[in-house]
Structure formats: structure tokens, C-alpha cells
N, C-alpha and C. Protein backbone atom coordinates (compact mmCIF):
# COMPACT_ATOMS: atom_id res chain seq x y z
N UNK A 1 0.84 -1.17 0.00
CA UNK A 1 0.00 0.00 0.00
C UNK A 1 0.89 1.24 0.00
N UNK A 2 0.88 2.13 -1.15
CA UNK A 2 1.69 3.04 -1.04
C UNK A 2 1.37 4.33 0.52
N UNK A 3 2.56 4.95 0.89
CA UNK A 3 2.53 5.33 1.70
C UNK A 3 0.87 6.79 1.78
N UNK A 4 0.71 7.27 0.86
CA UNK A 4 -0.27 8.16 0.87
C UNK A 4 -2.20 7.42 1.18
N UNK A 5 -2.05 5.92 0.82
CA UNK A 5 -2.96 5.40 1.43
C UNK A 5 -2.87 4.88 2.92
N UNK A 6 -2.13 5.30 3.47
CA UNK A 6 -1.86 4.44 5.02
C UNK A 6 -1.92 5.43 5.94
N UNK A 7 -2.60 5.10 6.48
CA UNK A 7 -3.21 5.86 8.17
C UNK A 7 -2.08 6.28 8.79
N UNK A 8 -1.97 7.65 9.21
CA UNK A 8 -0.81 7.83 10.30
C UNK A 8 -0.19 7.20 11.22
N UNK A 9 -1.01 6.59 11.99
CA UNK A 9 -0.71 5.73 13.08
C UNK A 9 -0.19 4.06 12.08
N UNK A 10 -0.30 3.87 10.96
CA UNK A 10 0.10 2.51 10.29
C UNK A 10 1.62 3.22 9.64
N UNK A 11 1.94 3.95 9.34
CA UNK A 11 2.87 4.57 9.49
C UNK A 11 4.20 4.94 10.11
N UNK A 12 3.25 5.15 11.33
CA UNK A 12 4.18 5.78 12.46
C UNK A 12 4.73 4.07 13.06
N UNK A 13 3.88 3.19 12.90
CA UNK A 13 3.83 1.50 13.37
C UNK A 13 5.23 1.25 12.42
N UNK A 14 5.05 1.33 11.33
CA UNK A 14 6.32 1.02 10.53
C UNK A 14 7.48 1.49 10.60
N UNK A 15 7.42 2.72 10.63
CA UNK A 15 8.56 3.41 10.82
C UNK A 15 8.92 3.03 12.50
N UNK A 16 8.72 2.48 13.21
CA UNK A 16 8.82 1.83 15.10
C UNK A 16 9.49 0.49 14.28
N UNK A 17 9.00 0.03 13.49
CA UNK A 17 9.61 -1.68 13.54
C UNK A 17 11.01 -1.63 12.56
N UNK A 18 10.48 -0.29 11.54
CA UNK A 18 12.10 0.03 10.56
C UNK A 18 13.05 0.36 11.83
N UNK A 19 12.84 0.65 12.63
CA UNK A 19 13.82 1.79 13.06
C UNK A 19 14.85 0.38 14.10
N UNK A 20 13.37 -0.19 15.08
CA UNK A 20 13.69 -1.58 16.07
C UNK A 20 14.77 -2.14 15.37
N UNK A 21 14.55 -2.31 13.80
CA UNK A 21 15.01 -3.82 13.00
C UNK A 21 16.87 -3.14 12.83
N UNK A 22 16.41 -1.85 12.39
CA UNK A 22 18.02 -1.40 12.46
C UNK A 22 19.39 -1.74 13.57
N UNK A 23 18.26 -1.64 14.84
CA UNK A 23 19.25 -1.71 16.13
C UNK A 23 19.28 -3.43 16.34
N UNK A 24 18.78 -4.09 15.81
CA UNK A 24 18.71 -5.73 16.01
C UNK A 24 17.65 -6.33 16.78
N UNK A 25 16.42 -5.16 17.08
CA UNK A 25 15.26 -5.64 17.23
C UNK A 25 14.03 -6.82 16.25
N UNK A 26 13.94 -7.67 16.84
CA UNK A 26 12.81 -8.82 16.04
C UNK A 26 12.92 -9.60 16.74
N UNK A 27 11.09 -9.96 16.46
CA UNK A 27 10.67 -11.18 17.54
C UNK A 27 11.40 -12.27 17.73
N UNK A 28 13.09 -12.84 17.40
CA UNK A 28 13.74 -13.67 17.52
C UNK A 28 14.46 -13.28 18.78
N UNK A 29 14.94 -11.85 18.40
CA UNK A 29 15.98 -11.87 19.75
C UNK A 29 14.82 -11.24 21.12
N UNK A 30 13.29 -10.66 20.77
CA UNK A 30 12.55 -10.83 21.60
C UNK A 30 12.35 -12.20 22.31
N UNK A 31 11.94 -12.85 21.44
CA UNK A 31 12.05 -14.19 22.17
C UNK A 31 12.79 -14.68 22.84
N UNK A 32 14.83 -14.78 22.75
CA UNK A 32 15.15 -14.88 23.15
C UNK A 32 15.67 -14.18 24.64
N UNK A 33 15.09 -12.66 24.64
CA UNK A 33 15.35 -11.71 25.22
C UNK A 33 14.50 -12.52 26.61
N UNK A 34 13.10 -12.58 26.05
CA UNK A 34 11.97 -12.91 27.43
C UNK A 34 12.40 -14.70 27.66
N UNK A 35 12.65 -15.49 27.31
CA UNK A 35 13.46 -16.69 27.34
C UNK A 35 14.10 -16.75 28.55
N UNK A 36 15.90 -15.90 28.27
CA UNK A 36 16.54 -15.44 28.87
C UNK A 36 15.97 -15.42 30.63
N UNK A 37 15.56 -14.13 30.10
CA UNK A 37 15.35 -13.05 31.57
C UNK A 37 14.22 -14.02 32.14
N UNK A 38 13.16 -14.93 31.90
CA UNK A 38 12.60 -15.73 32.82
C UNK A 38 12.96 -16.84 33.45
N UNK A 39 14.06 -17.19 32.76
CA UNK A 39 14.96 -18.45 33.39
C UNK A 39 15.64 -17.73 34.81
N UNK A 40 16.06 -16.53 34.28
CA UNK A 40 16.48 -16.08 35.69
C UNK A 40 15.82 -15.78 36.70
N UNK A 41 14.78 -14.78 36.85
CA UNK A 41 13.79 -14.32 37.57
C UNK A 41 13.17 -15.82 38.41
N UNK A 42 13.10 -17.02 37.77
CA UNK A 42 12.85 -18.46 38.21
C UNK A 42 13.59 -19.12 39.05
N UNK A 43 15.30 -18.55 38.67
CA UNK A 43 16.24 -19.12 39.97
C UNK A 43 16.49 -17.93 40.83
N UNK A 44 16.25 -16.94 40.84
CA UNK A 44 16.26 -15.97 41.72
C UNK A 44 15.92 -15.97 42.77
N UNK A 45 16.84 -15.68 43.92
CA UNK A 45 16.48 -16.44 45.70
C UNK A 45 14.82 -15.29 45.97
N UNK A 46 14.96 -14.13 45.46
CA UNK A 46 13.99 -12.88 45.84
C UNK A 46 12.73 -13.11 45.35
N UNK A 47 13.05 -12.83 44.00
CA UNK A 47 12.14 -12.64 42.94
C UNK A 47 11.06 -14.34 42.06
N UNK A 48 12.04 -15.52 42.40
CA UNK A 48 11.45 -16.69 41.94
C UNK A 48 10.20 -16.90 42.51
N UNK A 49 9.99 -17.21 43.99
CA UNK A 49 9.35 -17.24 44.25
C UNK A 49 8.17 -17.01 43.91
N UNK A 50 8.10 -15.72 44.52
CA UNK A 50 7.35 -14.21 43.78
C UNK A 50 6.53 -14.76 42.87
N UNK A 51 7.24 -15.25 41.35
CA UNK A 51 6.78 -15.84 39.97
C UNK A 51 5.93 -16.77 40.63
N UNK A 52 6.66 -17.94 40.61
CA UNK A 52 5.99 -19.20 41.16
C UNK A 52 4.86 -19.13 41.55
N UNK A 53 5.00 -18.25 42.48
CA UNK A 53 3.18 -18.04 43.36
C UNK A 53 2.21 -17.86 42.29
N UNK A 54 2.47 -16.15 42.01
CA UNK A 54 1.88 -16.07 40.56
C UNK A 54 1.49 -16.86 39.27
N UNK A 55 2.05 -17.60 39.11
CA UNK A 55 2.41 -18.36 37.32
C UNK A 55 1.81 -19.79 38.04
N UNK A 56 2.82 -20.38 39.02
CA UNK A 56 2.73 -21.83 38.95
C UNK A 56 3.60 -21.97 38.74
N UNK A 57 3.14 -23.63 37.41
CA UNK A 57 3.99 -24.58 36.91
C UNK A 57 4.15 -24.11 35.82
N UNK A 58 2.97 -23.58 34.87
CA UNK A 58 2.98 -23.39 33.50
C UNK A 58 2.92 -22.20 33.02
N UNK A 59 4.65 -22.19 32.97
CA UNK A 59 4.97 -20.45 32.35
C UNK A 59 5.33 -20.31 30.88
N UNK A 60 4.36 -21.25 30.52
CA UNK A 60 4.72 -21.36 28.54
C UNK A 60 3.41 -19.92 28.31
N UNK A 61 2.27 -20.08 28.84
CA UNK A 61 1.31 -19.44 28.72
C UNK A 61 2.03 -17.70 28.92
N UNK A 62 2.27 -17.94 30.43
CA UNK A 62 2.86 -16.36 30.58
C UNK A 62 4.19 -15.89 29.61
N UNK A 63 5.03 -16.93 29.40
CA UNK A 63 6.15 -16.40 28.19
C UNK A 63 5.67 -15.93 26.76
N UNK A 64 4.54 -16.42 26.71
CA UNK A 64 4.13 -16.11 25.21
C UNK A 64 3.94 -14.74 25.67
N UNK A 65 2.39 -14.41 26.58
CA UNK A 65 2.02 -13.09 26.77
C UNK A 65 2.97 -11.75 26.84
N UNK A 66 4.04 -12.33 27.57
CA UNK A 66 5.34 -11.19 27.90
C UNK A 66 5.95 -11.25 26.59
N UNK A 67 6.19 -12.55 25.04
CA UNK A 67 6.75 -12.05 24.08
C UNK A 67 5.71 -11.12 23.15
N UNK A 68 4.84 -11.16 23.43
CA UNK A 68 3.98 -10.36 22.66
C UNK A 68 3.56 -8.91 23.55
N UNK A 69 3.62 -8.58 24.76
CA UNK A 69 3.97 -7.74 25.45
C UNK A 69 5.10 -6.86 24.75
N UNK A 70 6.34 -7.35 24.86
CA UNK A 70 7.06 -6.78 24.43
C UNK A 70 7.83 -6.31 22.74
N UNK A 71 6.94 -7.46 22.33
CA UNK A 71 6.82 -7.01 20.95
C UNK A 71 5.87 -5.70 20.73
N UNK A 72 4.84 -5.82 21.54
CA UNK A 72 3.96 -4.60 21.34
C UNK A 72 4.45 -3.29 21.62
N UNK A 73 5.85 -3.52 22.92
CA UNK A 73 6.23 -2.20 23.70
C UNK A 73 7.58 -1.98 22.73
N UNK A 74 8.45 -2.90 22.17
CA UNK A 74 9.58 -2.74 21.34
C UNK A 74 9.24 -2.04 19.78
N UNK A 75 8.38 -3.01 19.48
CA UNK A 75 8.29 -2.86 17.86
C UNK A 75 6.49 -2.30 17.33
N UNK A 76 6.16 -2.17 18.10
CA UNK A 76 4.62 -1.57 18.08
C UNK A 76 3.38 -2.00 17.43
N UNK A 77 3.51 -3.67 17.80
CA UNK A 77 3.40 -4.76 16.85
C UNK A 77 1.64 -4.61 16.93
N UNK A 78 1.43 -4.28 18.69
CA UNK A 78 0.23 -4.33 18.34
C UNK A 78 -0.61 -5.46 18.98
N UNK A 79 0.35 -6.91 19.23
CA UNK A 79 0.22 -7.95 19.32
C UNK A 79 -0.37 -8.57 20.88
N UNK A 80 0.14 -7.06 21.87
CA UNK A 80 -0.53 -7.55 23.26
C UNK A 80 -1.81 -6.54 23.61
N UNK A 81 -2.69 -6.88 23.97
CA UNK A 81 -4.17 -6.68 24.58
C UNK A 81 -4.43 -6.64 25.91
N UNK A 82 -3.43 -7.15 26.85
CA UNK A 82 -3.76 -7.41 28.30
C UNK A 82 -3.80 -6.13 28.96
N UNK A 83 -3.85 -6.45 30.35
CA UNK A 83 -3.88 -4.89 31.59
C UNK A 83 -2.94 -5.03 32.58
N UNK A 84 -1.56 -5.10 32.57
CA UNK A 84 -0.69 -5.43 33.27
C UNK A 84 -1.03 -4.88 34.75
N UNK A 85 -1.44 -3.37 35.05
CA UNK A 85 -1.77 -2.98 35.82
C UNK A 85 -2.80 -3.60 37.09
N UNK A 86 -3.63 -4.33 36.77
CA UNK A 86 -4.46 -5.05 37.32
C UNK A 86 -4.07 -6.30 37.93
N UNK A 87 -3.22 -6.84 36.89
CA UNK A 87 -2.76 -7.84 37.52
C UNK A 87 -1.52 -7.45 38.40
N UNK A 88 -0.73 -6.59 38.26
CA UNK A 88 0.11 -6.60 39.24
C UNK A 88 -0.18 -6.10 40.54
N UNK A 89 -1.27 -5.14 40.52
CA UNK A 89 -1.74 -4.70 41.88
C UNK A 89 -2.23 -6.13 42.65
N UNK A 90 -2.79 -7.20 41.97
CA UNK A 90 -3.09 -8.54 42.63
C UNK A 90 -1.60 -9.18 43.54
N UNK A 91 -0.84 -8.79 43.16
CA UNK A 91 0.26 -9.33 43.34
C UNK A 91 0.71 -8.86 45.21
N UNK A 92 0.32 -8.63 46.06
CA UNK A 92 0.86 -8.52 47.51
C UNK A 92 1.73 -9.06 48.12
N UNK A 93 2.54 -9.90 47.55
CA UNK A 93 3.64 -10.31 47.74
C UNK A 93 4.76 -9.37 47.77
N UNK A 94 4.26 -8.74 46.62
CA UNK A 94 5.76 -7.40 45.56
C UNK A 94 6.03 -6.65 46.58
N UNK A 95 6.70 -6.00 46.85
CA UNK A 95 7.85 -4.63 47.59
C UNK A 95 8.45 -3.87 46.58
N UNK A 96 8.30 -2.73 46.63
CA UNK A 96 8.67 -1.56 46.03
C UNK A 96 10.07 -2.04 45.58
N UNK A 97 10.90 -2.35 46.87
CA UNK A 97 12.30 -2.55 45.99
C UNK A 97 13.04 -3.85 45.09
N UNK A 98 11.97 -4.54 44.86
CA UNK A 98 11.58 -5.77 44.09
C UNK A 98 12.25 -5.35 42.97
N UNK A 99 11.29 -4.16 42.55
CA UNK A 99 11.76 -3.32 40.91
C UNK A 99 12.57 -3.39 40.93
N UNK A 100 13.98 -2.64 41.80
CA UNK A 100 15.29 -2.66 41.66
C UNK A 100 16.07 -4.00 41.42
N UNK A 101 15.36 -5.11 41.73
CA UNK A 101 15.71 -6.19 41.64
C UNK A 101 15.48 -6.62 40.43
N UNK A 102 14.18 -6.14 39.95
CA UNK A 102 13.92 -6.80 38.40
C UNK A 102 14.68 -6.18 37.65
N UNK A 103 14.65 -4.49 37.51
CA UNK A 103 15.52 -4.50 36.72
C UNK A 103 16.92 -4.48 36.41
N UNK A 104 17.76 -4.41 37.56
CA UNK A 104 18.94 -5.14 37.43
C UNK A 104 19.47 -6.78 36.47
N UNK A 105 17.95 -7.50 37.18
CA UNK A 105 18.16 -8.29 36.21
C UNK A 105 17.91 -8.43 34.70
N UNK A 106 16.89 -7.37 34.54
CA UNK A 106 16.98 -7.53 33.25
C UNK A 106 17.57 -6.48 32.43
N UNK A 107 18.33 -5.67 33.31
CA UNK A 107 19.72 -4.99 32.34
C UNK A 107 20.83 -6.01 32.19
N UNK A 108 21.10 -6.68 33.10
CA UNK A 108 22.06 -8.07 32.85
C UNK A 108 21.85 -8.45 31.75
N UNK A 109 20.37 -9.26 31.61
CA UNK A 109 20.00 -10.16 30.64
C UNK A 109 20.16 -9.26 29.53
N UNK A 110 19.98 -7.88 29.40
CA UNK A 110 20.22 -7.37 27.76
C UNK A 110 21.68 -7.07 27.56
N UNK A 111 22.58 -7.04 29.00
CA UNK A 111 23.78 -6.65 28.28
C UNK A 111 24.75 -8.33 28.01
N UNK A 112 23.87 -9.28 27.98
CA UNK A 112 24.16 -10.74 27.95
C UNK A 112 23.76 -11.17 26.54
N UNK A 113 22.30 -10.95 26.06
CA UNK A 113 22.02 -11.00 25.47
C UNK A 113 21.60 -9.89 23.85
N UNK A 114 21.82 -8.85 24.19
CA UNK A 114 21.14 -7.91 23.06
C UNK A 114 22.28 -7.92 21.83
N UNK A 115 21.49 -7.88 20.61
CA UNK A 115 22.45 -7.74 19.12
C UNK A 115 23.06 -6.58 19.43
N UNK A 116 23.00 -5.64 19.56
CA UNK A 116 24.09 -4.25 20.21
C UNK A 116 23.57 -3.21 20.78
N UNK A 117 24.56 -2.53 21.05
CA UNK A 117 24.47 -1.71 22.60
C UNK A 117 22.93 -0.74 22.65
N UNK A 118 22.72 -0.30 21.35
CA UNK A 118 21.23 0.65 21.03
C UNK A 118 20.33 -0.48 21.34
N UNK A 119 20.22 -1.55 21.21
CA UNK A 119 18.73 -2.02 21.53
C UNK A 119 18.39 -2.31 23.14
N UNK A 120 20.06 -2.68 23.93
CA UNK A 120 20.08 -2.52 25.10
C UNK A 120 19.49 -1.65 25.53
N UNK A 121 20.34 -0.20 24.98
CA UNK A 121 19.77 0.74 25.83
C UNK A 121 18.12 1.15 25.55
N UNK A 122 17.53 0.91 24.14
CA UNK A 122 16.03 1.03 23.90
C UNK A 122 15.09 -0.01 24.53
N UNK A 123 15.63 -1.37 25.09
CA UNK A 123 14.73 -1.92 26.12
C UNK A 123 14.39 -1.15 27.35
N UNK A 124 16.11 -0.88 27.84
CA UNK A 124 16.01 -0.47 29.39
C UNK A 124 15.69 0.84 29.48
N UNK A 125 15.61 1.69 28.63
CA UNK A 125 14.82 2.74 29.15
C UNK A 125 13.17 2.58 29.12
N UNK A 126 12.49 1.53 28.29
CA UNK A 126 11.21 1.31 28.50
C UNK A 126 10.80 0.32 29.38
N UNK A 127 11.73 -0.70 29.97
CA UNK A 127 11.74 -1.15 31.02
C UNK A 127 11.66 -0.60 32.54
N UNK A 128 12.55 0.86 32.32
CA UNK A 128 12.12 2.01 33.29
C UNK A 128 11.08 2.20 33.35
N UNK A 129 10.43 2.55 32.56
CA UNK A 129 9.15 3.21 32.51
C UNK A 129 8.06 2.69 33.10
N UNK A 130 8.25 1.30 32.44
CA UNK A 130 7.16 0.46 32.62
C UNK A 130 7.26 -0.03 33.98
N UNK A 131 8.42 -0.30 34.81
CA UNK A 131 8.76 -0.25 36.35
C UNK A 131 8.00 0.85 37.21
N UNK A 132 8.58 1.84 36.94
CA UNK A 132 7.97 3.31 37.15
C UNK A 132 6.67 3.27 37.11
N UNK A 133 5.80 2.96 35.89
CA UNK A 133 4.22 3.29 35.85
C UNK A 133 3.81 2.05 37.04
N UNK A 134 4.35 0.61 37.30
CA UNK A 134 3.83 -0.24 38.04
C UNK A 134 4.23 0.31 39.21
N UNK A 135 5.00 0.74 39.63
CA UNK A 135 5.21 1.10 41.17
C UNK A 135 4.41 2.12 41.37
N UNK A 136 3.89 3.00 40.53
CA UNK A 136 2.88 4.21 40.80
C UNK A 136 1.58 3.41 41.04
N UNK A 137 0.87 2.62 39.97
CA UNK A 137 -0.19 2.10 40.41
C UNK A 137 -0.49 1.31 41.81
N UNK A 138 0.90 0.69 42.17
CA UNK A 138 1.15 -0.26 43.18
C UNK A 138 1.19 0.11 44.49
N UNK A 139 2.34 1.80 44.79
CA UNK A 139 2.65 2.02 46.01
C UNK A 139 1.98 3.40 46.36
N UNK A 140 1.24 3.94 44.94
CA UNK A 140 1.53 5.51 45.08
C UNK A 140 0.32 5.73 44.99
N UNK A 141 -0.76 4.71 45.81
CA UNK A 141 -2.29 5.37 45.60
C UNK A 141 -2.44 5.60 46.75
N UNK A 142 -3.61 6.19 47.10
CA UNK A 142 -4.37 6.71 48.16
C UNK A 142 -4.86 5.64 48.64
N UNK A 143 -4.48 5.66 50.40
CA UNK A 143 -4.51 4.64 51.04
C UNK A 143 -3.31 3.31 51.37
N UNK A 144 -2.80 3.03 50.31
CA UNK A 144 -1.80 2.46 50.09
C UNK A 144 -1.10 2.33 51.17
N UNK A 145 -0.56 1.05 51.63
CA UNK A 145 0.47 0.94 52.79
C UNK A 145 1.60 1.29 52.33
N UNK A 146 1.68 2.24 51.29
CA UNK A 146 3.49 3.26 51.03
C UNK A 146 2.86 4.34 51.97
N UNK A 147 1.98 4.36 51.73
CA UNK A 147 0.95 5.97 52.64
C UNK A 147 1.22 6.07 54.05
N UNK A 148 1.68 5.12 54.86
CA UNK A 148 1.85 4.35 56.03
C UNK A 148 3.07 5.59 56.21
């Protein structure tokens, strides 16, 4: 479809996955990216647990959701639908400084794993974010035992 028939936003989608594909973004090294980083988070003395409770046994289901998660948040695929927010407020287990824990690990896992140093750094700054927006929904409401 030449570019003058395509919706801004189908556009702006392409030019997100041209740009991903440059730095060595695609659902391969996504995959391997969320692969990775859940094997760890699983042996993790802090954070495994944590999962476990959550997930269970069968984290084929949740690995898919998080590769299409992050295909949606990397490459603007489009591909995830869920409400992360909801479910993580379920989560009462979590501690604020959990985050620091996750993402440590999963700056590891990208500087272990990422095709080069730009896609590293274009995960982990949206990995910030997305830390950031969950700890706001999590610690930073009214009432909240951060309120304590």
C-alpha cells in the first residue's frame, strides 16, 4: 500500500519496527530476550518465588504473553491486549524494591544477550518506565500501605 494510502498511526507503526530492525530488534531476539530473563527471575532467591506463586507450573502461557507484550512495547506490533496494571496490583507479595531487583536483572539479561548496545539501551529505558508506571499504580495510591 503506497505510503499516501496508510493511516498515520500505520505509518508511524512502521517506521517503530524500521527503526527496532536497524538496532537488532525482532521477535527472535525478543524471544530470546523474554526466554533469557525468565529463566532467571525463576532461579532468583527474591524474585522466583514471587513468579511461582503467581504463574505456577505453566509459564509457557505467561512467556508467550510477555513475548507479545514486548513485541507490542519494542516494535509496536500491536500484538498484546492485556492490563498489566491489574494484575500486578493482585500481586501482595511485591515490595517496592523488588523493581530494583527486576531490573537489574533484566539490564544483565540485555547486556548478555542484546544484538548491540542501542537495543540494550532502547529496552532499558522502556523497562524504566514500565517499572515506574507499576510502582505508581502499586505504592503511590491513596490509602496504600506506602501511605503508612
Amino acid at each position: 500500500m503506497p505510503d499516501q494510502e496508510q493511516s498515520p498511526a500505520q505509518r508511524h507503526r512502521e517506521h517503530v519496527q524500521r527503526e527496532a530492525l536497524k538496532i537488532g530488534i525482532d521477535e527472535d531476539y525478543i524471544s530470546v530476550l523474554v526466554d533469557t530473563f525468565y529463566d532467571r527471575i525463576r532461579s532468583h532467591e527474591v524474585l522466583g518465588p514471587i513468579f511461582a506463586d503467581a504463574i505456577g507450573c505453566n509459564w509457557q502461557p505467561h512467556l508467550e504473553k510477555m513475548k507479545q507484550f514486548w513485541s507490542s512495547v519494542a516494535r509496536n506490533t500491536g500484538h498484546y491486549s492485556g492490563k498489566p496494571v491489574p494484575a500486578h496490583q493482585k500481586l501482595t507479595q511485591v515490595q517496592q524494591d523488588h523493581f530494583t531487583i527486576w531490573l537489574d536483572l533484566f539490564r544483565q539479561t540485555l547486556a548478555d544477550t542484546a544484538p548491540t548496545p542501542q537495543a540494550a539501551d532502547y529496552f532499558m529505558e522502556r523497562a524504566q518506565r514500565i517499572a515506574r508506571s507499576l510502582q505508581m499504580a502499586m505504592f503511590d495510591r491513596p490509602g496504600s500501605f506506602a501511605d503508612v
